[in-house]
C-alpha atoms as a PDB file:
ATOM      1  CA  UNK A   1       0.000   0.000   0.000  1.00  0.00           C
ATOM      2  CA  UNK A   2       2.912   2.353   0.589  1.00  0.00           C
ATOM      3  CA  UNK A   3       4.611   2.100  -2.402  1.00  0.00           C
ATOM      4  CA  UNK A   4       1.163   2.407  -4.382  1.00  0.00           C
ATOM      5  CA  UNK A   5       0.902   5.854  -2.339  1.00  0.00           C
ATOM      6  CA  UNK A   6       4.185   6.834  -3.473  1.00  0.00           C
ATOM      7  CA  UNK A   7       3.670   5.707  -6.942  1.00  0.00           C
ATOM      8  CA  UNK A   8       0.453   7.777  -7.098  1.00  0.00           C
ATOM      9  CA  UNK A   9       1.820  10.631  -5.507  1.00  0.00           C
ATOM     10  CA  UNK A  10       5.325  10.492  -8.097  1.00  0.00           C
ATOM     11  CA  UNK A  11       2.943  10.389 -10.813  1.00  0.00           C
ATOM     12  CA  UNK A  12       0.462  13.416  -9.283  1.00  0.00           C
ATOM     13  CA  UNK A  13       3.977  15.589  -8.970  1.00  0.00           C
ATOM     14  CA  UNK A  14       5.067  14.760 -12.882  1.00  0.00           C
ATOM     15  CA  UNK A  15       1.558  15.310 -14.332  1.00  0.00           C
ATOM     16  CA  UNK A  16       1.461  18.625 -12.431  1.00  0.00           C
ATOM     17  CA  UNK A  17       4.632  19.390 -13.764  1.00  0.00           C
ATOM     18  CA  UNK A  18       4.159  18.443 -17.497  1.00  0.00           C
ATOM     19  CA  UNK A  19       0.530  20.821 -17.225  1.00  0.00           C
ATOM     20  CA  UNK A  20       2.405  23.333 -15.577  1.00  0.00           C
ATOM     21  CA  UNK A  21       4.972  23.216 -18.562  1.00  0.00           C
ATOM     22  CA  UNK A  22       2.226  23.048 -21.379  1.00  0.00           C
ATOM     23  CA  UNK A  23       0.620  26.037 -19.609  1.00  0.00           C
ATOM     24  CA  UNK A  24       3.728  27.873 -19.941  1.00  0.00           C
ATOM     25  CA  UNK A  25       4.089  26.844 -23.654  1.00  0.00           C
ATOM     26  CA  UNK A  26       0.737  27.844 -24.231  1.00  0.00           C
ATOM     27  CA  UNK A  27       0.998  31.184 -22.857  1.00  0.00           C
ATOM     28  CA  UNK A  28       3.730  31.879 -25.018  1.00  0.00           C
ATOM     29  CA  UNK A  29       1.778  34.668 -27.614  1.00  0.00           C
ATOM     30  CA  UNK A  30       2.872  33.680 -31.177  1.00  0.00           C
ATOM     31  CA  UNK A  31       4.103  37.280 -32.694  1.00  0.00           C
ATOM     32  CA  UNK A  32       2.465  37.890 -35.976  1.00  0.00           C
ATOM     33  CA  UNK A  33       4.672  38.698 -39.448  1.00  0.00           C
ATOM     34  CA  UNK A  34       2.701  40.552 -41.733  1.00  0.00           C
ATOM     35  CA  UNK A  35       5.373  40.470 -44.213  1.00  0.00           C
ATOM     36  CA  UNK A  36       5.264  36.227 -43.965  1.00  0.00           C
ATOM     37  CA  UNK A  37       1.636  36.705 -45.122  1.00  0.00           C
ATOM     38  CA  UNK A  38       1.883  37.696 -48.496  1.00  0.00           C
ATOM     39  CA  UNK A  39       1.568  34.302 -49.560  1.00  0.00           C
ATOM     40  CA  UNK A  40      -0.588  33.316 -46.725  1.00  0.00           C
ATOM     41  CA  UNK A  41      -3.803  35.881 -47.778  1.00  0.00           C
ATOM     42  CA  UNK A  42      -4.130  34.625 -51.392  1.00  0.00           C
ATOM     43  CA  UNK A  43      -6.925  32.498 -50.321  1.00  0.00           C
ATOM     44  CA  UNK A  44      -8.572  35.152 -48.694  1.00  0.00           C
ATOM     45  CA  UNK A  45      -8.429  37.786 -51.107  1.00  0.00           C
ATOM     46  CA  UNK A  46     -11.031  36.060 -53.316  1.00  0.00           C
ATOM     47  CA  UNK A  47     -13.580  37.075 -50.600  1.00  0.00           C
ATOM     48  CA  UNK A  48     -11.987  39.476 -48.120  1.00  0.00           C
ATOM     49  CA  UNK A  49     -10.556  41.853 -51.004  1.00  0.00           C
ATOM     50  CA  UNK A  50     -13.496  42.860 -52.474  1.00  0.00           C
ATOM     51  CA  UNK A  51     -15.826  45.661 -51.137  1.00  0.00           C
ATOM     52  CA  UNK A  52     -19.241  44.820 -50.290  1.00  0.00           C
ATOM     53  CA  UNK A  53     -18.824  40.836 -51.359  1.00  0.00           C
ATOM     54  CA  UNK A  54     -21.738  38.501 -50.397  1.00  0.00           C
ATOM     55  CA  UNK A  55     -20.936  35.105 -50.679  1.00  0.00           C
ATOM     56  CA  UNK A  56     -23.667  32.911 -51.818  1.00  0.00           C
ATOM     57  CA  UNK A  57     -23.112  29.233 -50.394  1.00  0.00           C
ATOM     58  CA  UNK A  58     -24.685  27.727 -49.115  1.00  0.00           C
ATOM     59  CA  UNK A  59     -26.913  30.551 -48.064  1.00  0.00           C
ATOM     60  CA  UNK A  60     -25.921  34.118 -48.498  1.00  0.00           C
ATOM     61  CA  UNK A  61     -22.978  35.808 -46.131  1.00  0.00           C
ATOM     62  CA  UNK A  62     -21.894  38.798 -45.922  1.00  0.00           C
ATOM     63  CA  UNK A  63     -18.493  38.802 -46.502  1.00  0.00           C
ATOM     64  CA  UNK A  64     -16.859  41.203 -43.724  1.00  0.00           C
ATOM     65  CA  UNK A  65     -13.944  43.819 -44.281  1.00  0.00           C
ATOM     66  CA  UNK A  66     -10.471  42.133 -42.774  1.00  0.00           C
ATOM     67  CA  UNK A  67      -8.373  45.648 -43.483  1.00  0.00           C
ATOM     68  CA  UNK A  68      -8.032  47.632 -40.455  1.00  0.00           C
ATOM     69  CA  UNK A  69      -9.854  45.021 -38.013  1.00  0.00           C
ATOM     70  CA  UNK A  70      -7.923  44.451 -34.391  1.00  0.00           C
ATOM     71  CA  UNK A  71      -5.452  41.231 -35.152  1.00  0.00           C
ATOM     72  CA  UNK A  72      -6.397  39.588 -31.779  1.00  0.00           C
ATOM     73  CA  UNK A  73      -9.974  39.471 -33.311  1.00  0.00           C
ATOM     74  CA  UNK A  74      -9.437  38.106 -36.444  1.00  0.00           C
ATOM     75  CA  UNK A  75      -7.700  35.590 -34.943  1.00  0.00           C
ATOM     76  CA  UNK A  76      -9.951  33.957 -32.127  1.00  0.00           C
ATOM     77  CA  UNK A  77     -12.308  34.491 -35.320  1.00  0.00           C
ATOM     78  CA  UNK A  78     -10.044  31.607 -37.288  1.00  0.00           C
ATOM     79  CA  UNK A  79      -9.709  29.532 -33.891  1.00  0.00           C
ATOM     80  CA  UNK A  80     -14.012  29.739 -33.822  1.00  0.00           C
ATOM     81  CA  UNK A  81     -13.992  28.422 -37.040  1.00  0.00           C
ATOM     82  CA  UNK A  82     -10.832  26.312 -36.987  1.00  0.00           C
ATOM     83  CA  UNK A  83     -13.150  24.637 -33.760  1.00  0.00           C
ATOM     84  CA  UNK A  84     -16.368  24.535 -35.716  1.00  0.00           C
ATOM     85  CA  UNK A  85     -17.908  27.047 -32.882  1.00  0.00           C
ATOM     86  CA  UNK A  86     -18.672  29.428 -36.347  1.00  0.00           C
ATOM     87  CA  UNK A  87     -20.433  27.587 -39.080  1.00  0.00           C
ATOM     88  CA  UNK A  88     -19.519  28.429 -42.739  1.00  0.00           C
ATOM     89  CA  UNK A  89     -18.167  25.857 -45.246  1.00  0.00           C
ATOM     90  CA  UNK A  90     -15.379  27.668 -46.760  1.00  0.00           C
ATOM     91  CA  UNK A  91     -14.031  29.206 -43.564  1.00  0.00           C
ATOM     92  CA  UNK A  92     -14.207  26.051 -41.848  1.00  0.00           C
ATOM     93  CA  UNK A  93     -11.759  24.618 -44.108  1.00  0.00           C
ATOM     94  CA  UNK A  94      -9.561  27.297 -44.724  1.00  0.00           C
ATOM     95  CA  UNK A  95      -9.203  27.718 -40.812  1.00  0.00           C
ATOM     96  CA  UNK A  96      -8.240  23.832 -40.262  1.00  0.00           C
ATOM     97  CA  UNK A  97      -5.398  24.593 -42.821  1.00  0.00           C
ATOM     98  CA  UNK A  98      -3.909  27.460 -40.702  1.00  0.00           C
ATOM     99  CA  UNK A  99      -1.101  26.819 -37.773  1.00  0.00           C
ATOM    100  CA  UNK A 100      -1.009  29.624 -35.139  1.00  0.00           C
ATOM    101  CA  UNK A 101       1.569  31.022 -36.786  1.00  0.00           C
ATOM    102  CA  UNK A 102      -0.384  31.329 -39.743  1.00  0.00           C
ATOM    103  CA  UNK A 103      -2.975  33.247 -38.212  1.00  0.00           C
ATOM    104  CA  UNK A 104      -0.884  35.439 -36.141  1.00  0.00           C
ATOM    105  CA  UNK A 105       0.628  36.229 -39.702  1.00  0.00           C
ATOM    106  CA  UNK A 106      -2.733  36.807 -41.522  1.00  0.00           C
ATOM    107  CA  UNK A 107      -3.876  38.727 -38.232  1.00  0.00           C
ATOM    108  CA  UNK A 108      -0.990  40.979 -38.273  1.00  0.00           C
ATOM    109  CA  UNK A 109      -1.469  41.546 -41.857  1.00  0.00           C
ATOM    110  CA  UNK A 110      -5.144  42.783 -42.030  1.00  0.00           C
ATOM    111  CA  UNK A 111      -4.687  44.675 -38.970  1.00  0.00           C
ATOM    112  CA  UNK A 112      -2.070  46.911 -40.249  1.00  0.00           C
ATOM    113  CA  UNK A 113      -4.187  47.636 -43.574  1.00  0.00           C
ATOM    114  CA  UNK A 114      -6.185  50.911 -43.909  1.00  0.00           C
END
């Protein structure tokens, strides 16, 4: 019984330590490029680049204006979709393409356009 208790109590300290150490990891903020977007936004330009788009599957969407929009936003907007918390087909898959990096990048980008 003792040695189970120490077992248990070994493996309690190393799981606390390994969750304290993703925690850390996690709350390391990935730094956005906008320069290492260029080739990052081409898929988004299609929709994104053009004023006043609607986008008409499977329903109609307004397609909303990414130039000038605050960077943290437009990237817990990719994580939504990335998690399938925002529905549309398109985003959806573009999203579960991107790394964090990616949209830190992308974020960065729109954010410092006028």
């Amino acid at each position: 019984m003792k040695k189970y208790a120490i077992s248990l109590g070994l493996a309690l300290a190393l799981s606390a330590g390994a969750s304290t150490q993703a925690n850390a990891q996690a709350a390391t903020a990935v730094v956005g490029d906008a320069k290492a977007a260029h080739d990052k936004i081409a898929m988004c330009v299609g929709c994104h680049g053009i004023a006043d788009y609607k986008a008409s599957f499977p329903m109609v969407y307004r397609v909303p204006k990414l130039g000038g929009q605050n960077a943290q936003y437009i990237i817990t907007a990719l994580q939504e979709y990335q998690k399938g918390e925002r529905r549309h087909p398109t985003m959806g898959g573009i999203a579960t393409s991107l790394s964090p990096q990616d949209m830190a990048d992308i974020a960065a980008y729109y954010s410092n356009q006028k």
